[in-house]
N, C-alpha and C. Protein backbone atom coordinates (compact mmCIF):
# COMPACT_ATOMS: atom_id res chain seq x y z
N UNK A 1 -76.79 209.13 162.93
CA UNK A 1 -75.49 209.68 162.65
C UNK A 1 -74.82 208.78 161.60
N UNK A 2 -74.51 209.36 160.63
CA UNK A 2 -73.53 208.78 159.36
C UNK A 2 -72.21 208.24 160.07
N UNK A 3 -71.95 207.18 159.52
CA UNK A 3 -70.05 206.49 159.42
C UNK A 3 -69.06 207.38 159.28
N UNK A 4 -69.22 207.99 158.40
CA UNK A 4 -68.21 209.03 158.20
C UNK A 4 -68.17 210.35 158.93
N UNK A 5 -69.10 210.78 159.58
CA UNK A 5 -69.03 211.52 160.93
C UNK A 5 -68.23 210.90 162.03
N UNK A 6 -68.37 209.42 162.54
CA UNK A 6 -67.69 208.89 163.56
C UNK A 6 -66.40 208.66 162.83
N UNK A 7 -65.70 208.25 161.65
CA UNK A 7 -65.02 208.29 161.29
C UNK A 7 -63.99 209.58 161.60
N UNK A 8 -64.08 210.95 160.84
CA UNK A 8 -64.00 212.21 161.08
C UNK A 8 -63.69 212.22 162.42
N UNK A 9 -64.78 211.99 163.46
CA UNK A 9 -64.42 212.39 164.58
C UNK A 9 -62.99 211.59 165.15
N UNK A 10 -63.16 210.35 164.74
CA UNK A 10 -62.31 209.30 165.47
C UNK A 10 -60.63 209.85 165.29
N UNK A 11 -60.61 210.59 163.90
CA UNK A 11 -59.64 210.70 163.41
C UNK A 11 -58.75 211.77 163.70
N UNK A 12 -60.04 213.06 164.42
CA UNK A 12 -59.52 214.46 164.69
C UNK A 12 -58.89 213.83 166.00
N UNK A 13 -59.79 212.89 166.60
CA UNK A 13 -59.76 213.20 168.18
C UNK A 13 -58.38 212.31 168.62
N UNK A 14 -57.87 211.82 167.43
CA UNK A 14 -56.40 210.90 167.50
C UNK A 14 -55.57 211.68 167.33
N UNK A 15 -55.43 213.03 165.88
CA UNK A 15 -54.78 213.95 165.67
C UNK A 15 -54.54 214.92 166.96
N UNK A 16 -55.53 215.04 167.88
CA UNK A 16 -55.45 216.42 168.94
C UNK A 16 -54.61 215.90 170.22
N UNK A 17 -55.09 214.35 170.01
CA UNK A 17 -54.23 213.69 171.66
C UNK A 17 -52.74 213.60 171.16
N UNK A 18 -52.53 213.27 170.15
CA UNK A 18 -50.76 212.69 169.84
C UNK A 18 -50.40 214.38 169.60
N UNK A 19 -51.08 215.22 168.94
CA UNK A 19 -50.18 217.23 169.44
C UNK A 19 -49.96 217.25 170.82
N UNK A 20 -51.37 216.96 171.44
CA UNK A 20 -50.95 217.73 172.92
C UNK A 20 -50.03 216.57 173.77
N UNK A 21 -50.42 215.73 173.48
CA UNK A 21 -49.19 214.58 174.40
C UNK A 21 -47.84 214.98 174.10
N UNK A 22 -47.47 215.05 172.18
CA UNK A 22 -46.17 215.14 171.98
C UNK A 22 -45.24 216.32 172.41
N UNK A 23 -46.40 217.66 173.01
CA UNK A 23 -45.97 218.45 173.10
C UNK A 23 -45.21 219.30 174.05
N UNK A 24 -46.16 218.19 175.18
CA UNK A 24 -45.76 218.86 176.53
C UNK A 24 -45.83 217.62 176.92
N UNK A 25 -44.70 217.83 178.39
CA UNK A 25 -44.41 216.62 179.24
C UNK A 25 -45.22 217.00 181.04
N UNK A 26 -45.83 217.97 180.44
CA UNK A 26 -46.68 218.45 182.06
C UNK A 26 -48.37 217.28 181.78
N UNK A 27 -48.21 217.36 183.49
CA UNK A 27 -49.48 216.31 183.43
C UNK A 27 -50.60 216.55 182.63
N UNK A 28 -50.93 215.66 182.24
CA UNK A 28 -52.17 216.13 181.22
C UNK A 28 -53.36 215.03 182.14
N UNK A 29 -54.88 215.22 182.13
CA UNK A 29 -56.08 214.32 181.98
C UNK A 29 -57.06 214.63 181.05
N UNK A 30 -58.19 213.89 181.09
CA UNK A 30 -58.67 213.77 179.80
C UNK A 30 -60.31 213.79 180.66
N UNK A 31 -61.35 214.51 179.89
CA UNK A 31 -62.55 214.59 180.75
C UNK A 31 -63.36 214.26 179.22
N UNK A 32 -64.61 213.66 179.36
CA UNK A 32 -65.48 213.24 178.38
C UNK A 32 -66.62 213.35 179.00
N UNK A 33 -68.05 213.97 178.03
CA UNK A 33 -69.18 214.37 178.41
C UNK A 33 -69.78 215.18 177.47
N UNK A 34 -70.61 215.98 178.07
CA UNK A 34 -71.74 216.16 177.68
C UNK A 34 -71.75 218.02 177.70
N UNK A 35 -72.07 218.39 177.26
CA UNK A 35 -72.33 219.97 176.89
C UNK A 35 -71.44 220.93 176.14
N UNK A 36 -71.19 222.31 176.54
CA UNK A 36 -70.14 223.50 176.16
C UNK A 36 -68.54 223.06 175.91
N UNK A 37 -68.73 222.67 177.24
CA UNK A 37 -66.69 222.34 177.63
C UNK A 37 -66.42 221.13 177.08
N UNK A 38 -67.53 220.08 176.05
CA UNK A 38 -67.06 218.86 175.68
C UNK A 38 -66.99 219.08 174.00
N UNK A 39 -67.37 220.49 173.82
CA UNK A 39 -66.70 220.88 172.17
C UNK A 39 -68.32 220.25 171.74
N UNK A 40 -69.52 220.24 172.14
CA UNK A 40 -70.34 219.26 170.93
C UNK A 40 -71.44 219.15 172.06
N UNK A 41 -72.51 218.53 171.50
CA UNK A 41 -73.20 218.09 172.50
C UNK A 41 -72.61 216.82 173.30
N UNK A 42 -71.78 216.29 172.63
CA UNK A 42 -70.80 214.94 173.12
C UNK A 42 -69.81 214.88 172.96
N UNK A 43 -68.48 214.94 173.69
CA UNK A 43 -67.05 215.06 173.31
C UNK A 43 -66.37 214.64 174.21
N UNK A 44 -65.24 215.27 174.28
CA UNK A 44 -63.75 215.11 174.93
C UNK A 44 -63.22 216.36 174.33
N UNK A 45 -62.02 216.39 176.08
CA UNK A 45 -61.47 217.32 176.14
C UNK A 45 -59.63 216.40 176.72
N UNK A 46 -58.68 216.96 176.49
CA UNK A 46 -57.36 216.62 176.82
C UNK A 46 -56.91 217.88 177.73
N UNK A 47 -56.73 217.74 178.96
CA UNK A 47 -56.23 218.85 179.85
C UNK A 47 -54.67 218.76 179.75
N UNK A 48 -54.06 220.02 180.18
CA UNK A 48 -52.64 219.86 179.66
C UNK A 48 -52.21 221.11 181.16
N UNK A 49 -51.99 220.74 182.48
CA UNK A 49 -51.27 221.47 183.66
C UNK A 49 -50.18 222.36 183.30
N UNK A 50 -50.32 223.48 183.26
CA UNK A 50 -49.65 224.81 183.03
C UNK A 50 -48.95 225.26 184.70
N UNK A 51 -49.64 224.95 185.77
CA UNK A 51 -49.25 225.03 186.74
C UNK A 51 -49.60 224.18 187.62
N UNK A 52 -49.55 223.92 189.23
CA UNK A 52 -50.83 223.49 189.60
C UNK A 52 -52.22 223.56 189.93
N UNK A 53 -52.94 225.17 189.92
CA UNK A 53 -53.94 225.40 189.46
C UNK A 53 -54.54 226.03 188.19
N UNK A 54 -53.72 225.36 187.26
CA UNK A 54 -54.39 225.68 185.87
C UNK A 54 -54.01 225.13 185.11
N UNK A 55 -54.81 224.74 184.20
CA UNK A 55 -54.73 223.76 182.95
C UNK A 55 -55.21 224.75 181.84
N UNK A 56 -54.73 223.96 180.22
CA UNK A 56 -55.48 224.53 179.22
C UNK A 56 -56.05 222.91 178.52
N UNK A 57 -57.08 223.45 178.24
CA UNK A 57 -58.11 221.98 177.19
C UNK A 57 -58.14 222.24 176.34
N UNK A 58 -58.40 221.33 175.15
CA UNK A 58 -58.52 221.24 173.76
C UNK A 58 -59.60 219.82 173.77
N UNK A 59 -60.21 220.23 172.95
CA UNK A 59 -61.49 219.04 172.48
C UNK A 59 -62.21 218.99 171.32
N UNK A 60 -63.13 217.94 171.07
CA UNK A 60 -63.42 217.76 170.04
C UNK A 60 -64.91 217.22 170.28
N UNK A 61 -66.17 217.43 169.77
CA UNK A 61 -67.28 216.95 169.74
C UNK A 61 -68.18 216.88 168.79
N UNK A 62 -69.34 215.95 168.69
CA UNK A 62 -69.75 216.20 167.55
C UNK A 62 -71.28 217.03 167.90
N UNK A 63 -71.55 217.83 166.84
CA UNK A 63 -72.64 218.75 167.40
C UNK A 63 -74.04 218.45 166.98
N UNK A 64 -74.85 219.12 167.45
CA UNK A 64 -76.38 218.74 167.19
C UNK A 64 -76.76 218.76 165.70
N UNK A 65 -75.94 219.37 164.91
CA UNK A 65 -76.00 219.58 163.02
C UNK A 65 -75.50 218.24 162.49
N UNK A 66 -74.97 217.19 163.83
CA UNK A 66 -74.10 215.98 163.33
C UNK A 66 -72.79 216.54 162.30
N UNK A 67 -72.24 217.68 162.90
CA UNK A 67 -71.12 217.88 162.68
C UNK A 67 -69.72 217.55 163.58
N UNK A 68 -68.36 218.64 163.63
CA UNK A 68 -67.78 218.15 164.31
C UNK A 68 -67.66 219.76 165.12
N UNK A 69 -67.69 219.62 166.05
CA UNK A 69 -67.38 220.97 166.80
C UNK A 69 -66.18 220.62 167.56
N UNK A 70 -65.86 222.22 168.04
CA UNK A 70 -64.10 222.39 168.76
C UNK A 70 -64.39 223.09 169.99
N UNK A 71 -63.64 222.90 170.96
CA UNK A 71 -63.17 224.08 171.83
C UNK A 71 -61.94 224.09 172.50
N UNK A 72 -61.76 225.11 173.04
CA UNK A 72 -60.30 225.84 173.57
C UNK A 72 -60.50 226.28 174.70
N UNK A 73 -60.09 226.35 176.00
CA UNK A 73 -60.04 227.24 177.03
C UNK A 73 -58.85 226.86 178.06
N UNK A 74 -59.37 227.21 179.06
CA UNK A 74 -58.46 227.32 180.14
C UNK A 74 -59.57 226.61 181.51
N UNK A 75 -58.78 225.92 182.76
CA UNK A 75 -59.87 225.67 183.81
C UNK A 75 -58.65 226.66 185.17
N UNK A 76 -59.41 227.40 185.93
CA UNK A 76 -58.91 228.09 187.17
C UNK A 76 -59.13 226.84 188.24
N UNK A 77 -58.59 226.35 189.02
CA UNK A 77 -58.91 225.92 190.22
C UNK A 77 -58.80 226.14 191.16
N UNK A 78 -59.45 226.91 191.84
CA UNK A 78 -59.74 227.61 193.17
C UNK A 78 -59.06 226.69 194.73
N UNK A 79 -59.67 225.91 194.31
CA UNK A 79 -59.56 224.68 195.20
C UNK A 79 -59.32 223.62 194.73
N UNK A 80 -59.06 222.12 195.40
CA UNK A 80 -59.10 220.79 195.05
C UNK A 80 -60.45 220.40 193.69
N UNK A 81 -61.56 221.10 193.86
CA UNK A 81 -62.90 220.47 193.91
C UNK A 81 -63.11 221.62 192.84
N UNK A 82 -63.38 222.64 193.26
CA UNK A 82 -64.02 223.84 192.88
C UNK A 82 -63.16 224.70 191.90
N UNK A 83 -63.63 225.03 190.28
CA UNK A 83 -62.80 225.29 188.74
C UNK A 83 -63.93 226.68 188.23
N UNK A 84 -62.45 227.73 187.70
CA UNK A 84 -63.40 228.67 187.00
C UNK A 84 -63.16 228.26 185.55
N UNK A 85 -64.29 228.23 184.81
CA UNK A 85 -64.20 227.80 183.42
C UNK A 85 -63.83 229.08 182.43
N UNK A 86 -62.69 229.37 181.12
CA UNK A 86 -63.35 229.92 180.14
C UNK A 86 -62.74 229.48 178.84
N UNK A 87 -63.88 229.50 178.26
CA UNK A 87 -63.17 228.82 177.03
C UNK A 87 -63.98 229.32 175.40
N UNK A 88 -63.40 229.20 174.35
CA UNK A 88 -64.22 229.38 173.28
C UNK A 88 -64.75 228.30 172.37
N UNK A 89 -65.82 228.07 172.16
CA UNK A 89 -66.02 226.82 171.40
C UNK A 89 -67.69 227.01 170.80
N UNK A 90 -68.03 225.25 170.57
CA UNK A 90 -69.06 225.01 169.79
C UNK A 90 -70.35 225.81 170.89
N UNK A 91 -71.56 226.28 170.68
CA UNK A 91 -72.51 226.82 171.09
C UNK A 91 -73.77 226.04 170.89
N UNK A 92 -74.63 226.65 170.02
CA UNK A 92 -75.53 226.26 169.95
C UNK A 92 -75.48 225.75 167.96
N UNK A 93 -76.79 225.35 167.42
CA UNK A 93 -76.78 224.91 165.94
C UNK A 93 -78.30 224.94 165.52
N UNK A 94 -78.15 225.72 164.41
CA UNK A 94 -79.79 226.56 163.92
C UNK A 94 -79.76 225.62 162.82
N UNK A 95 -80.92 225.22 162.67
CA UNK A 95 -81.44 224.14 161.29
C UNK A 95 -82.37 224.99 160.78
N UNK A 96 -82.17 225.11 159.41
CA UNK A 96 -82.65 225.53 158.40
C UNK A 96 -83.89 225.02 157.47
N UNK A 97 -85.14 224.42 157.09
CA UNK A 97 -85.74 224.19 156.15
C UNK A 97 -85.99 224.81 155.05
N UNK A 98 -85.17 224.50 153.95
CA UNK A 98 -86.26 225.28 152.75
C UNK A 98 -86.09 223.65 152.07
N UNK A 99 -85.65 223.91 150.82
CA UNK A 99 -86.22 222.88 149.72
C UNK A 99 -85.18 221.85 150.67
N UNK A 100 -84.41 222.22 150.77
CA UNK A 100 -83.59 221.11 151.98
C UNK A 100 -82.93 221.70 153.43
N UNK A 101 -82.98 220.85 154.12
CA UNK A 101 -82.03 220.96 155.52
C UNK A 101 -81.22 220.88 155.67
N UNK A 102 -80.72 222.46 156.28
CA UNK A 102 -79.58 222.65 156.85
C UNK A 102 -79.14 222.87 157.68
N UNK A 103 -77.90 222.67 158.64
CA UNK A 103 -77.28 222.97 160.02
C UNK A 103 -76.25 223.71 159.84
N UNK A 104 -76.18 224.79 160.63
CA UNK A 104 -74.86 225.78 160.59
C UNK A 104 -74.52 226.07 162.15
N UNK A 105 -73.60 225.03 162.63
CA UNK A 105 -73.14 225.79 163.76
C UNK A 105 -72.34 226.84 164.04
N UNK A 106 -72.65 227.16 165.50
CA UNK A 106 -71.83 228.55 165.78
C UNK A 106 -71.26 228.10 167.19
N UNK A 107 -70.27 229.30 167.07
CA UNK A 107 -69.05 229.45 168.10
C UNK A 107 -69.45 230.44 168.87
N UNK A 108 -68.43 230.79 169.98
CA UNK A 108 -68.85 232.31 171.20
C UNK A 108 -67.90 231.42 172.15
N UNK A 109 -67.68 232.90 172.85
CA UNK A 109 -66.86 232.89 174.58
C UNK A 109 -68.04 231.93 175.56
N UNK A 110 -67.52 231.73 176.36
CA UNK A 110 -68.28 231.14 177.25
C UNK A 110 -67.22 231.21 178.68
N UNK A 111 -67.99 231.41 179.90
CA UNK A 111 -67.66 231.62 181.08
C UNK A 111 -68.44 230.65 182.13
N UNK A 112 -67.25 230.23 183.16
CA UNK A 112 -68.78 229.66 184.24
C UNK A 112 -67.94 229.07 185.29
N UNK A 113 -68.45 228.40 186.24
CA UNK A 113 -67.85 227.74 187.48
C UNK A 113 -68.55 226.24 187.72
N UNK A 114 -67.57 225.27 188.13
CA UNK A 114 -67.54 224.12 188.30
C UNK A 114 -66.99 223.49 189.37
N UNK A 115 -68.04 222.17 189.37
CA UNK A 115 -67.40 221.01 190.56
C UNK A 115 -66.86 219.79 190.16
N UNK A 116 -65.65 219.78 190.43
CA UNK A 116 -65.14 218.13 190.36
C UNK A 116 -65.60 217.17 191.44
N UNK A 117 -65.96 216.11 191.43
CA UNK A 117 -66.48 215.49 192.43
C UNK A 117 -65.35 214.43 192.97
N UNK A 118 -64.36 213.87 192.15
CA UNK A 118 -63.22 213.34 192.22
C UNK A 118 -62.14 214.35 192.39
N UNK A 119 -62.14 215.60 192.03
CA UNK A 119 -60.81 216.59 192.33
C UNK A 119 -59.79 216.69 191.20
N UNK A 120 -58.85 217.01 191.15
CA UNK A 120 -58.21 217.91 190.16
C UNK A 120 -57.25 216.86 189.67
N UNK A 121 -56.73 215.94 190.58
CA UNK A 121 -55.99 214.42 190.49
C UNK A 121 -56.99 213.36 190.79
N UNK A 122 -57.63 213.58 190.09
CA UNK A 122 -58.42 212.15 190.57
C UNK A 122 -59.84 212.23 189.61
N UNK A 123 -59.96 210.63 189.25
CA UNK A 123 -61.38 210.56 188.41
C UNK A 123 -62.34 210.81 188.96
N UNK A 124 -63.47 211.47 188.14
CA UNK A 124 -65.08 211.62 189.03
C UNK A 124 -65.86 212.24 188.28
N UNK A 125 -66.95 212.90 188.11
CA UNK A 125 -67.80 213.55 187.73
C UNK A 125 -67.97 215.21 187.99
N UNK A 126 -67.77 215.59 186.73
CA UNK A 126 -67.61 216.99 186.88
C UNK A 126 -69.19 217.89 186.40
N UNK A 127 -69.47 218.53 186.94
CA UNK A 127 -70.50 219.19 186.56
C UNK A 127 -70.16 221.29 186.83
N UNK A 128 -70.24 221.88 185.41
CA UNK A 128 -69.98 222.90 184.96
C UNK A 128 -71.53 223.48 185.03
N UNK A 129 -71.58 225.04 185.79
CA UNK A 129 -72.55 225.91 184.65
C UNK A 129 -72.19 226.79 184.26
N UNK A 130 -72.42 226.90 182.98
CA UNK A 130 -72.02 227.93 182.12
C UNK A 130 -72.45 229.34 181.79
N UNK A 131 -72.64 230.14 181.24
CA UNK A 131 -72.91 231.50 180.60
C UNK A 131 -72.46 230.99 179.21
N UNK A 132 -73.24 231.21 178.12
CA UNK A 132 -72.67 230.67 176.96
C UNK A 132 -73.44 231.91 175.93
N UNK A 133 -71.84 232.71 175.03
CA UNK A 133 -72.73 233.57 174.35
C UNK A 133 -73.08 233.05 172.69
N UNK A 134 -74.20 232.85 172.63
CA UNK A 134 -75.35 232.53 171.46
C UNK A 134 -76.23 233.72 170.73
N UNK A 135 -75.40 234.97 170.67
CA UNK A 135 -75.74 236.11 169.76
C UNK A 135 -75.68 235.86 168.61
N UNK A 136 -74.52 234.82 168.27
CA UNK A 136 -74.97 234.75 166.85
C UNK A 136 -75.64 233.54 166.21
N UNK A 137 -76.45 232.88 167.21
CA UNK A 137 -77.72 232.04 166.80
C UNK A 137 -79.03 233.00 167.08
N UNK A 138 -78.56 233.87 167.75
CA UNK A 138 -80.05 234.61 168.20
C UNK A 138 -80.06 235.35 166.53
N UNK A 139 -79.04 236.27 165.93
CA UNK A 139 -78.85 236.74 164.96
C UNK A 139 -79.43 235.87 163.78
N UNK A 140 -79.10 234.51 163.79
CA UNK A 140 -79.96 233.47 162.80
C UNK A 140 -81.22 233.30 163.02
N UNK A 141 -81.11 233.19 164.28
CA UNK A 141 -82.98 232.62 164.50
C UNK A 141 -82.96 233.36 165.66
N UNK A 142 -84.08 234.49 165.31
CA UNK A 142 -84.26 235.25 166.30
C UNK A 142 -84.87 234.64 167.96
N UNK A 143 -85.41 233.67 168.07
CA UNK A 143 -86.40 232.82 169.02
C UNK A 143 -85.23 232.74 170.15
N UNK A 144 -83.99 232.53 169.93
CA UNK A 144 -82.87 232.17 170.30
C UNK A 144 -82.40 233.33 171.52
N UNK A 145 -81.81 233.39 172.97
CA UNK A 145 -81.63 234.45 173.46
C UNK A 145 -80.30 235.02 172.76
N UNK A 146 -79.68 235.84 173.35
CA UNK A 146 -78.10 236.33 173.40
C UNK A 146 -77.19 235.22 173.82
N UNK A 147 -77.90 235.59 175.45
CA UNK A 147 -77.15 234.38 175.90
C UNK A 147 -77.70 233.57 177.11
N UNK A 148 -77.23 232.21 177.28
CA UNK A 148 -77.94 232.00 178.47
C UNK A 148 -76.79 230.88 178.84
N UNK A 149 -77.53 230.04 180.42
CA UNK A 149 -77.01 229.27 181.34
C UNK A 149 -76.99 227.92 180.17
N UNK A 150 -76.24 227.02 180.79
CA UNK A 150 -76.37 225.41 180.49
C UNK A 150 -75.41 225.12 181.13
N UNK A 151 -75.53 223.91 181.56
CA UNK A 151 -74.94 223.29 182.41
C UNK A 151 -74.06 221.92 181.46
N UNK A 152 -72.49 221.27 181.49
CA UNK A 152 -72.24 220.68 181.14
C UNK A 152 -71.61 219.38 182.04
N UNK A 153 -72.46 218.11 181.55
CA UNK A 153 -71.78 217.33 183.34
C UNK A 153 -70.70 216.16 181.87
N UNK A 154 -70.03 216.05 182.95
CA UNK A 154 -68.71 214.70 182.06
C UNK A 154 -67.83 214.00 183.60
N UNK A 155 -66.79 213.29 182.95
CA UNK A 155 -66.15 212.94 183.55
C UNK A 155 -64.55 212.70 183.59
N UNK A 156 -63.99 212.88 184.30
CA UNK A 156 -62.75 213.32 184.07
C UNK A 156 -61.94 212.79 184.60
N UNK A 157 -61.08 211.39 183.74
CA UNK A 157 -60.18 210.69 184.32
C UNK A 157 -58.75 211.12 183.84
């Protein structure tokens, strides 16, 4: 990964916390990890409490093209523990060979249900599975389904 990718990232992911902090005075936490809901194959997300069972996230990650990917959604919480996910963001990323290599990521809805292992106030390990739609990587590279499962685990202090 290039300097100026971590750079980029360092810089969005300063820009997105000082909006959503400045914006709202409702509790916010912050979850970092790995898959769909972390914007990237690696990211962060800033939760922002709309009620007490629902939040909206915003995040930032960088993606398998070593770009920067986004996402947006919402988390349902059923329970203390137990979250319905949906959100729109980074997907999957089709690499290209001809005389040179290229990465073009793509976006899609995504749906799914999750466990906090720490709870909704409290740090711990969250593990999401998803439904993630990848029609329009299947559309690039046909090998690719519509859509399928993945699972995203992080942690969320």
């Amino acid at each position: 990964m290039h300097l100026t990718h971590i750079t980029k990232l360092s810089k969005l992911i300063a820009i997105v916390v000082l909006t959503f902090s400045s914006s709202s005075i409702a509790e916010q936490a912050f979850e970092i990890g790995l898959g769909t809901n972390h914007a990237g194959v690696i990211g962060g997300t800033i939760n922002i409490d709309v009620n007490p069972n629902t939040e909206f996230f915003g995040g930032l990650g960088l993606t398998a093209g070593e770009g920067v990917g986004y996402v947006i959604g919402s988390r349902y919480w059923i329970n203390d523990k137990l979250r319905l996910i949906g959100n729109y963001g980074y997907n999957c990323t089709v690499k290209t060979i001809s005389t040179t290599t290229t990465y073009k990521d793509y976006y899609g809805l995504n749906i799914g249900v999750g466990y906090s292992f720490g709870g909704i106030d409290s740090s711990g390990v969250a593990l999401d599975l998803m439904l993630i739609d990848t029609s329009d990587c299947h559309n690039a590279l046909a090998s690719v389904s519509k859509s399928s499962m993945k699972i995203a685990l992080g942690y969320r202090f």
